[in-house]
Protein backbone atom coordinates (compact mmCIF):
# COMPACT_ATOMS: atom_id res chain seq x y z
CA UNK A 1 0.00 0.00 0.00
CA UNK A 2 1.30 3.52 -0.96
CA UNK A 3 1.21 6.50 1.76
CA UNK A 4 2.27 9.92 1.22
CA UNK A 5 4.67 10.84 3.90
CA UNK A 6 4.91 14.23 2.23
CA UNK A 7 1.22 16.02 3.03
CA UNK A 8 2.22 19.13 1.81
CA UNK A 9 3.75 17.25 -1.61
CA UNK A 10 0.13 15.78 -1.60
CA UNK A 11 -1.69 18.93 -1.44
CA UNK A 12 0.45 20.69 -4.21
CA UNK A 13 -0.82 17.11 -6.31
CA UNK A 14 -4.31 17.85 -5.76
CA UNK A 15 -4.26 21.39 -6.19
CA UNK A 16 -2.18 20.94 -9.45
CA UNK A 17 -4.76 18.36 -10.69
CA UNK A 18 -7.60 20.54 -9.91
CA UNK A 19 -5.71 23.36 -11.74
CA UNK A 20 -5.45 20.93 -14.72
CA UNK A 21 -9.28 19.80 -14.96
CA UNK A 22 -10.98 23.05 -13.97
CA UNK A 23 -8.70 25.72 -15.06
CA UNK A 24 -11.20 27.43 -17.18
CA UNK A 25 -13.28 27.81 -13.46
CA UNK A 26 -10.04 28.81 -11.94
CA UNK A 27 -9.73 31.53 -14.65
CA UNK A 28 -13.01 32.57 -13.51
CA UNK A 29 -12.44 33.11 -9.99
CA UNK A 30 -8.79 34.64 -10.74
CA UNK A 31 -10.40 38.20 -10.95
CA UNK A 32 -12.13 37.67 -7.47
CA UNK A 33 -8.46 36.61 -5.84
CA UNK A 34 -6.87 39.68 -7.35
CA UNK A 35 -9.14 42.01 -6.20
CA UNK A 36 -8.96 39.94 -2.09
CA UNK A 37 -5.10 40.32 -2.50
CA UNK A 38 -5.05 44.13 -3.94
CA UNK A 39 -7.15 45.69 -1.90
CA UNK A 40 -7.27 43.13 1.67
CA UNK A 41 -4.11 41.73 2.24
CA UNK A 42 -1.24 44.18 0.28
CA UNK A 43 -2.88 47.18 2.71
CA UNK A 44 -2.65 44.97 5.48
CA UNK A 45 1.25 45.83 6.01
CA UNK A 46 -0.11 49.31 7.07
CA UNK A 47 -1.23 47.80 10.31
CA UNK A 48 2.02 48.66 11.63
CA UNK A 49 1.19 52.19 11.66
CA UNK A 50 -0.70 51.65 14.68
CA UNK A 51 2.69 50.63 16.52
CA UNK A 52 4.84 53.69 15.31
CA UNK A 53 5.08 57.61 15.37
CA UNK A 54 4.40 58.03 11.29
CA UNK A 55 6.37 60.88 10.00
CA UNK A 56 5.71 61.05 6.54
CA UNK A 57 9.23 61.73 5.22
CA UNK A 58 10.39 58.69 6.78
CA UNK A 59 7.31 56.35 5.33
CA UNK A 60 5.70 53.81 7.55
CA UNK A 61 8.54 51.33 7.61
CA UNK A 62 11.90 54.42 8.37
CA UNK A 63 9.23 56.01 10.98
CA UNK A 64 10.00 55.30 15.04
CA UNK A 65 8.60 52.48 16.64
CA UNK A 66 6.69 53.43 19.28
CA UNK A 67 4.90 50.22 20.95
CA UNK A 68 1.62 50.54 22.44
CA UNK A 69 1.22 54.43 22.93
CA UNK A 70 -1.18 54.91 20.28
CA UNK A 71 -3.63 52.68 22.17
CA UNK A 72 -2.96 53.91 25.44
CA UNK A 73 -3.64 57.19 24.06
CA UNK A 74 -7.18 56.04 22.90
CA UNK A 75 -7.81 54.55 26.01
CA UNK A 76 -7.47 57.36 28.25
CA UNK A 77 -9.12 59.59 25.60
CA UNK A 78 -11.98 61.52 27.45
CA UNK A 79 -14.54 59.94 25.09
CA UNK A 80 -13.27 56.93 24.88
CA UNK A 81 -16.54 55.64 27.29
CA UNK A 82 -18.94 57.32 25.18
CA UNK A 83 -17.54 56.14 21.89
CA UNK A 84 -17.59 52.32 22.91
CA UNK A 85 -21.35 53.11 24.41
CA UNK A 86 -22.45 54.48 21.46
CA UNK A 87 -20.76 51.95 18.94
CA UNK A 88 -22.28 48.98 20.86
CA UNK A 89 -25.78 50.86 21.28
CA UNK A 90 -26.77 51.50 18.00
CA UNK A 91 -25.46 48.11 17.01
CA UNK A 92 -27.09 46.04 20.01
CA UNK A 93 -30.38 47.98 19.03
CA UNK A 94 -30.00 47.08 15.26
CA UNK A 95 -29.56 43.12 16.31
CA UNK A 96 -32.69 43.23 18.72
CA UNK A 97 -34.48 44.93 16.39
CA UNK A 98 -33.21 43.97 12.59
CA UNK A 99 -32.29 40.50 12.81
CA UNK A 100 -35.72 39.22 13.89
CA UNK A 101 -37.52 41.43 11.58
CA UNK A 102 -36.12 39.79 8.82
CA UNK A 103 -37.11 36.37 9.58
CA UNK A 104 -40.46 37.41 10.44
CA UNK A 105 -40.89 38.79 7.03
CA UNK A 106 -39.42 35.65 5.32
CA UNK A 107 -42.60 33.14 7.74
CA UNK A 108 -45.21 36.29 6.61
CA UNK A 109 -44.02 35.89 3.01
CA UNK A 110 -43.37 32.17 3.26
CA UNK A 111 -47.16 31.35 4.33
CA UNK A 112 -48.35 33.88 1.13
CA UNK A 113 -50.36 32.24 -1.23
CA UNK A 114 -50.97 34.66 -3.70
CA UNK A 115 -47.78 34.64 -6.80
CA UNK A 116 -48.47 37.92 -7.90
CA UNK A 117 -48.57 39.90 -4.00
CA UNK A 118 -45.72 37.61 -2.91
CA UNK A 119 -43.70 38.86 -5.57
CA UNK A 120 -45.20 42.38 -5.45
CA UNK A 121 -43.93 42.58 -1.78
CA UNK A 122 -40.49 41.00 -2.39
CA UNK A 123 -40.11 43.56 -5.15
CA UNK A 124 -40.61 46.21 -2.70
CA UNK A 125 -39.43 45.46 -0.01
CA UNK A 126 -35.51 44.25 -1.68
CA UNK A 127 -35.62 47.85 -3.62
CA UNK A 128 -34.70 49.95 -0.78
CA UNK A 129 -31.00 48.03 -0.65
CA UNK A 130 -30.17 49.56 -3.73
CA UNK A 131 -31.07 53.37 -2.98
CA UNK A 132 -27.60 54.70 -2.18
CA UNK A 133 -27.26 55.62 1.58
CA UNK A 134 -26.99 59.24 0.55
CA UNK A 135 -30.28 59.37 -0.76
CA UNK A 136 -31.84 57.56 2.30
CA UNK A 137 -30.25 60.00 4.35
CA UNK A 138 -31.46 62.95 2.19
CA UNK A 139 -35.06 61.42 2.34
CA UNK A 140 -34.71 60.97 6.15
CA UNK A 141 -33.88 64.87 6.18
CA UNK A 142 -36.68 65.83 4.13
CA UNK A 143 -39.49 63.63 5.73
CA UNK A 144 -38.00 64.32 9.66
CA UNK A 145 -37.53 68.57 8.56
CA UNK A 146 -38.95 70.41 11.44
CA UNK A 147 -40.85 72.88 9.57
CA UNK A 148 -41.66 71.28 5.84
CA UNK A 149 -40.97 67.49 6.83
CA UNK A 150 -44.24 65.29 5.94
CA UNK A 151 -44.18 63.91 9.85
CA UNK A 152 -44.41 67.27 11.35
CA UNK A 153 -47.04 67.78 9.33
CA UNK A 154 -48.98 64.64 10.71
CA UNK A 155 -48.31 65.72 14.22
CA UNK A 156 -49.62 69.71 13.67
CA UNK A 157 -52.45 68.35 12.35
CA UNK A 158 -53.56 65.92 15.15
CA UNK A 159 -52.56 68.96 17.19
CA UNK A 160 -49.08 68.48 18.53
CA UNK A 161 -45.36 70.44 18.31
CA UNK A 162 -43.28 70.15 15.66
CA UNK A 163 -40.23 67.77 16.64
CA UNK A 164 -36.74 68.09 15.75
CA UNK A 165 -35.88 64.62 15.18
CA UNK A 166 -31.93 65.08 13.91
CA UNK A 167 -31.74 67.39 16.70
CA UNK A 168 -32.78 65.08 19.81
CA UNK A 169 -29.81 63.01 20.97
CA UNK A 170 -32.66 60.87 22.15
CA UNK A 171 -33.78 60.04 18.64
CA UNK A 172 -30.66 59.30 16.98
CA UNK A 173 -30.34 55.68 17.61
CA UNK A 174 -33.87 54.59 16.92
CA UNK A 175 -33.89 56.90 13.58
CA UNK A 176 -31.03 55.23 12.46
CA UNK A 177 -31.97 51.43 13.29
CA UNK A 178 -35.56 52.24 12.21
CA UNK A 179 -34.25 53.42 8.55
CA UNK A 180 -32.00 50.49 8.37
CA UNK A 181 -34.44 47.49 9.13
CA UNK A 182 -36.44 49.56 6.21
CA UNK A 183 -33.73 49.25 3.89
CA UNK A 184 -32.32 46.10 4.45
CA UNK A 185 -35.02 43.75 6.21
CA UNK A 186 -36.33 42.35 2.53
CA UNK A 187 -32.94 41.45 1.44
CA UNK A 188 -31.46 40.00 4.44
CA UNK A 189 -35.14 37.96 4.12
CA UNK A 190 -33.97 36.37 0.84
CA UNK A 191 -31.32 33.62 2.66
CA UNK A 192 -34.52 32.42 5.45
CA UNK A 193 -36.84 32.46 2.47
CA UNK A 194 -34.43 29.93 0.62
CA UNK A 195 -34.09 28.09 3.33
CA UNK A 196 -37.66 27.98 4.08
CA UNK A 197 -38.21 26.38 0.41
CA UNK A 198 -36.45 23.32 1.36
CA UNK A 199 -38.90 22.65 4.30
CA UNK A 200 -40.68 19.24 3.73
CA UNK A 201 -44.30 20.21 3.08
CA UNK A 202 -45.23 16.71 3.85
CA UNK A 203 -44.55 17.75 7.13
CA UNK A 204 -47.02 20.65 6.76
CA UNK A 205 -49.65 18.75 5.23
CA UNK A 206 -49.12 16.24 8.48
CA UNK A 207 -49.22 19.54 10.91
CA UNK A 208 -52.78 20.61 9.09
CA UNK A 209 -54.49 17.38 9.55
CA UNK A 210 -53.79 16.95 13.25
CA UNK A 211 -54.89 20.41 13.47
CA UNK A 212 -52.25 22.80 13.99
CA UNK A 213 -52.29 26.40 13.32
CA UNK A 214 -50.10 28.22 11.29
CA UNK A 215 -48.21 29.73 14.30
CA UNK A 216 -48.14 26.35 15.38
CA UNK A 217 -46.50 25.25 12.07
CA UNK A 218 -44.14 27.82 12.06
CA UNK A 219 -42.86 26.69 15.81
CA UNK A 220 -42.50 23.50 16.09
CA UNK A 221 -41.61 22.98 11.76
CA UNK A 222 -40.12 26.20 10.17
CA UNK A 223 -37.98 27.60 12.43
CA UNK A 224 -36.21 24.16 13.62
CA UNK A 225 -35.70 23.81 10.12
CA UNK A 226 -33.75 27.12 9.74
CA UNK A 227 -32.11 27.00 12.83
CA UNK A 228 -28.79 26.10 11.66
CA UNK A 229 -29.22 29.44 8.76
CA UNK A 230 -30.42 31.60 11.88
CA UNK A 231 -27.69 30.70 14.20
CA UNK A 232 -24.93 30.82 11.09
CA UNK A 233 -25.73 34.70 10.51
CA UNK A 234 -26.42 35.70 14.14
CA UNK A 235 -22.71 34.48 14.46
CA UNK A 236 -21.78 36.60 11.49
CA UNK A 237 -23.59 39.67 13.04
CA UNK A 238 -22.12 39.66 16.03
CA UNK A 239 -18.56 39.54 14.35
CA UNK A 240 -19.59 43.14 13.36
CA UNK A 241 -20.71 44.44 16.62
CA UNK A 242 -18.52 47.49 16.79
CA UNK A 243 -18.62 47.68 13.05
CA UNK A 244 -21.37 50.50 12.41
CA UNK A 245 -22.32 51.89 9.19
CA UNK A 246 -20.26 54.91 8.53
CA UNK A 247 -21.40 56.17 5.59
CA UNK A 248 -25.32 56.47 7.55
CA UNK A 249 -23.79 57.77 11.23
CA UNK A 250 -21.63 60.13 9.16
CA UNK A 251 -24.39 61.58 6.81
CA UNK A 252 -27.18 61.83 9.73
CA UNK A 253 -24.57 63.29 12.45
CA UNK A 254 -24.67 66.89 13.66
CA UNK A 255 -23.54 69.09 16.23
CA UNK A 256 -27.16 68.23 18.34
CA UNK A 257 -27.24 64.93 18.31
CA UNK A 258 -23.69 64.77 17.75
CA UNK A 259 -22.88 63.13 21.56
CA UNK A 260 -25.00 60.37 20.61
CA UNK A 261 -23.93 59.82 17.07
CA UNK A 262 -20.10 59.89 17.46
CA UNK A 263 -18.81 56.68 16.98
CA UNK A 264 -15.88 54.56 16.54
CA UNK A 265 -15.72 54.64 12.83
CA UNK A 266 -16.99 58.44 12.63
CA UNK A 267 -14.27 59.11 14.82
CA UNK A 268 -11.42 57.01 13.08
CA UNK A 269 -11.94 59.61 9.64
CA UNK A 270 -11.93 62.59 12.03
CA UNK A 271 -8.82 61.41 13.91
CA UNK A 272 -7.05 60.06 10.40
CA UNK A 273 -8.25 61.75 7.48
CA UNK A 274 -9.18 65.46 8.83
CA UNK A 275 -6.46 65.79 11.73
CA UNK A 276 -3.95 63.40 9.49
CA UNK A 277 -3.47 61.23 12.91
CA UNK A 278 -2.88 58.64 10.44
CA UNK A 279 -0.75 56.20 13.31
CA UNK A 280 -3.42 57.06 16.19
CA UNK A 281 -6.56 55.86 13.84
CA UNK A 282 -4.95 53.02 12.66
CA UNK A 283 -4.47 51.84 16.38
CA UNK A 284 -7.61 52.58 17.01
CA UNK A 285 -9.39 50.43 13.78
CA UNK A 286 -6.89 48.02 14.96
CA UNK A 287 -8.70 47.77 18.57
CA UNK A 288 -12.13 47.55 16.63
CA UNK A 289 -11.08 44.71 14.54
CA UNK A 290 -9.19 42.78 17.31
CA UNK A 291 -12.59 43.07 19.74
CA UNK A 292 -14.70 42.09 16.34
CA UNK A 293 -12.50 39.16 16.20
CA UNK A 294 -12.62 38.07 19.96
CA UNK A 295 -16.35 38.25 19.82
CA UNK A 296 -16.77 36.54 16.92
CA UNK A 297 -14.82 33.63 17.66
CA UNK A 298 -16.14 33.58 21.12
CA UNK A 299 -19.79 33.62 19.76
CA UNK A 300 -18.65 30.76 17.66
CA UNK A 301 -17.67 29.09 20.63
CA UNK A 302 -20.77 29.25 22.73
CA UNK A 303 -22.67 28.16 19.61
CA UNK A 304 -21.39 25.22 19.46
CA UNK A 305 -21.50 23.96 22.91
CA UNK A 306 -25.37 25.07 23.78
CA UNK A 307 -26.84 24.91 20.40
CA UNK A 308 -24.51 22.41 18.61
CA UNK A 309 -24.24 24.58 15.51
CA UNK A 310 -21.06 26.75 14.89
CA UNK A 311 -19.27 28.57 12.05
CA UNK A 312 -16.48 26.19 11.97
């Protein structure tokens, strides 16, 4: 009998065969590599900015080392606390909030009968993922104006005070979790609704003769049977915990509501690209990440001893 003491030989075999019978595949995915090595892993040496006083004459690699300053610095920053609290608020409130919503909507569209309102109500509720954040935010401004904005009007007319909405510091977090389950609760749907199509509806048909109602069915049939999906991208979401949406925060942010807007990422471009504290905001991205990372993997962990389901 023939072993290969050589793994690694054996793996360069394999991959060289594979390269051989599905090159023209191989030439198809070569694009999506490039663009993972360009633009992920080459910019990856800049990490070490966070480690170093950058002095731009010197580049990153002739600039002094400097150890751990640049984090020490962020963590005695005086709003370091109310950075962290308002990264983790907004996203804790969009995972209480968002991720159920969009497996409701997957059972509600799941138990629709009708072909032509199913697909009516996917089409309109996937369309508001492709409006560009910018023009969310600039509808946002428009319908929450103070004086012109069309929910103002609503309230003067049932007899109560105008509201400044993107003024209230109050307001921020639920206007910005609110606008985001609109936008993206149909298409984060589309992965539960696939699942939901490989449900046995033997099993249904079995479920309707004994009797049991449709919240019934969807208890004790659907969601054990997307269990596995729903744990997989919980996992995923809380790997981006203290990853907020910039581009939203940033657009919606003022000086008002500005103490409960300010976030990590909002504060990494005002550190890095307007104050050019290029070293500082990479140390403090590289905190983000490194906390991203610990939760993820410990998520991962806890998944798979009480649920028996896990990333990896």
């Amino acid at each position: 009998m023939n072993v290969n003491k050589n793994p690694k030989k054996g793996i360069m075999n394999r991959l060289i065969h594979d390269l051989k019978k599905n090159w023209l595949l191989w030439i198809m995915f070569f694009p999506v590599i490039l663009y993972y090595v360009i633009f992920c892993y080459t910019p990856m040496y800049g990490i070490v900015l966070a480690f170093k006083k950058y002095k731009m004459k010197l580049g990153i690699m002739g600039s002094p080392w400097v150890g751990l300053d640049n984090f020490e610095r962020f963590f005695r920053a005086y709003n370091f606390w109310d950075l962290i609290g308002n990264t983790l608020g907004i996203s804790v409130y969009s995972i209480v909030v968002g991720f159920p919503a969009a497996i409701i909507f997957a059972l509600m569209l799941n138990y629709l009968r009708l072909g032509k309102l199913k697909k009516t109500v996917q089409m309109v509720s996937y369309a508001p993922h492709f409006i560009s954040t910018v023009v969310i935010c600039g509808l946002l401004s428009i319908i929450l104006d103070t004086n012109t904005g069309m929910l103002n009007k609503l309230l003067n007319v049932i007899g109560l005070e105008s509201i400044s909405f993107l003024a209230e510091p109050s307001m921020f977090k639920t206007i910005y979790v609110l606008s985001e389950v609109w936008q993206s609760m149909g298409w984060s749907s589309i992965i539960y609704i696939s699942a939901l199509a490989g449900v046995d509806y033997q099993m249904h048909e079995a479920a309707i003769i004994d009797g049991a109602s449709k919240l019934q069915r969807i208890r004790h049939i659907d969601l054990p049977s997307i269990k596995s999906t729903i744990v997989m991208l919980f996992i995923l979401k809380l790997g981006n915990l203290m990853s907020v949406g910039f581009e939203k925060v940033y657009l919606l942010q003022n000086e008002l509501n500005f103490s409960a807007s300010d976030i990590i990422s909002t504060y990494t471009y005002r550190v890095g690209l307007e104050q050019s504290k290029f070293e500082y905001s990479t140390a403090v991205g590289l905190f983000n990440n490194v906390i991203n990372v610990i939760i993820l993997v410990s998520a991962n962990m806890i998944s798979r001893k009480v649920a028996d389901e896990s990333l990896w």
